[in-house]
Protein backbone atom coordinates (compact mmCIF):
# COMPACT_ATOMS: atom_id res chain seq x y z
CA UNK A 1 59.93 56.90 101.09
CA UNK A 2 61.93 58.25 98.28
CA UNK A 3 66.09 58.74 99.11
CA UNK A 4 67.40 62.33 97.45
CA UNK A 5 70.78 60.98 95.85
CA UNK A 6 73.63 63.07 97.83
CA UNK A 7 75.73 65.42 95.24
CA UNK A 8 79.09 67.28 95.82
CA UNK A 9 77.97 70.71 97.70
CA UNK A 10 80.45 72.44 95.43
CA UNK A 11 80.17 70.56 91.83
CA UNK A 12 76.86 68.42 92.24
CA UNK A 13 78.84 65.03 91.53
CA UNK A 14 77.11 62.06 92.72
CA UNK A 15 78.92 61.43 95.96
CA UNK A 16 79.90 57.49 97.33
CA UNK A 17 81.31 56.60 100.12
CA UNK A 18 80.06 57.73 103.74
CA UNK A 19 76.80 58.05 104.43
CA UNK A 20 77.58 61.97 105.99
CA UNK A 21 80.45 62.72 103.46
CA UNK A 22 79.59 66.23 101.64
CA UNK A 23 82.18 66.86 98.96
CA UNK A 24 83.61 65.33 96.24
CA UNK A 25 87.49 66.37 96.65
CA UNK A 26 89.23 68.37 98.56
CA UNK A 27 89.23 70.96 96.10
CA UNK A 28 85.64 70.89 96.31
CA UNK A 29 85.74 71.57 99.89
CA UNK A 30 88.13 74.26 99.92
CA UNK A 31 86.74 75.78 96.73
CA UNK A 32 83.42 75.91 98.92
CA UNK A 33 84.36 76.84 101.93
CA UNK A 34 86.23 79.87 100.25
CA UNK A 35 83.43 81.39 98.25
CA UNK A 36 81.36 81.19 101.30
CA UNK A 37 84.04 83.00 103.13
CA UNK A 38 85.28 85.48 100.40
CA UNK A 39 83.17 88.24 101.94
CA UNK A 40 84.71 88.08 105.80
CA UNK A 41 88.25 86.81 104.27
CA UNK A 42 88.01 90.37 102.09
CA UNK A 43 87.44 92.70 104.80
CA UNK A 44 90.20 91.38 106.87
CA UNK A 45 92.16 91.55 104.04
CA UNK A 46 91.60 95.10 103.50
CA UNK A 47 92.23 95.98 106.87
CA UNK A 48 95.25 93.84 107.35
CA UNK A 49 96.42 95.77 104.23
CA UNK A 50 95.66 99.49 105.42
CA UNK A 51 97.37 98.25 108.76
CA UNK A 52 100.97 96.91 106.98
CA UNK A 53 100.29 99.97 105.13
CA UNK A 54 100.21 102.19 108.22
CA UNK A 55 102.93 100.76 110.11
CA UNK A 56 105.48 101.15 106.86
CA UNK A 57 104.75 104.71 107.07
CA UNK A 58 105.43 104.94 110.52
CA UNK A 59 108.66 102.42 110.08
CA UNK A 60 109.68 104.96 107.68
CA UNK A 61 109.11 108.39 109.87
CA UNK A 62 110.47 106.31 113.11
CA UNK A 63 113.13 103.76 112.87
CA UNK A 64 114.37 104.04 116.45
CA UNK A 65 110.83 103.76 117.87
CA UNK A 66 110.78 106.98 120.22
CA UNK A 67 110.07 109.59 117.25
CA UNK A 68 107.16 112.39 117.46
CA UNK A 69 105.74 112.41 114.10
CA UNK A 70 103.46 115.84 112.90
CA UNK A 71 99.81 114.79 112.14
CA UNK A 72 99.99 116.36 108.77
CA UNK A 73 103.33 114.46 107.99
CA UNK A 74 101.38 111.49 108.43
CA UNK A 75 98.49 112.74 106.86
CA UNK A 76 100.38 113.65 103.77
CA UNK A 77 101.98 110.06 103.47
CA UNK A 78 98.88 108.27 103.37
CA UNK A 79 98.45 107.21 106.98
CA UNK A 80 95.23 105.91 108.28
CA UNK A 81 94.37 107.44 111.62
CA UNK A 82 90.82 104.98 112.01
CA UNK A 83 93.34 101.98 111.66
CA UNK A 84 95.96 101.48 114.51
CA UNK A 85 96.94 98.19 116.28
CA UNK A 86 97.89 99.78 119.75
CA UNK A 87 97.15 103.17 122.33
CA UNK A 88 99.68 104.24 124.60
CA UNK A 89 98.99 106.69 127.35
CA UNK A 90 101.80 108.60 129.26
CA UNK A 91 101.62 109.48 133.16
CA UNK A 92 100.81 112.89 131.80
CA UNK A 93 97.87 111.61 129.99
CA UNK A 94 99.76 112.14 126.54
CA UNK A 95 98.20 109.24 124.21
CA UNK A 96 100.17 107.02 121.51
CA UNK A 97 98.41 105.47 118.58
């Protein structure tokens, strides 16, 4: 039976050592292990970033925290209303994004 030679995941260097190791270096292994995550690490990303984003605008309308803020203000600063972090709803069913 023929043995395949084991090579780096990331570079394809021979690899010694452990029979189950898989990278070279741990550059290697991060450098992997981020390029096969780059497409879930960028959407969180961008949504992390619309969410700072959205609460700077609010920080900026609202600095003592108990401010009513027109729709159209919000709209007009940039604010993203498909990207909020919490809902509030009053006892007389008013709701809080």
């Amino acid at each position: 039976m023929h043995r395949q030679a084991r090579v780096c995941l990331e570079c394809g260097t021979p690899l010694t050592g452990r029979s189950d190791k898989k990278f070279c270096s741990d550059y290697c292994r991060n450098a992997y292990h981020n390029r096969k995550n780059r497409e879930t690490n960028s959407l969180v990303r961008r949504i992390n970033a619309r969410l700072r984003k959205n609460h700077r605008i609010l920080s900026s309308f609202n600095p003592d925290g108990k401010t009513k803020i027109p729709r159209r203000k919000l709209t007009d600063a940039g604010f993203d209303f498909d990207y909020y972090t919490s809902c509030y709803r009053t006892r007389k069913g008013e709701v809080y994004h």
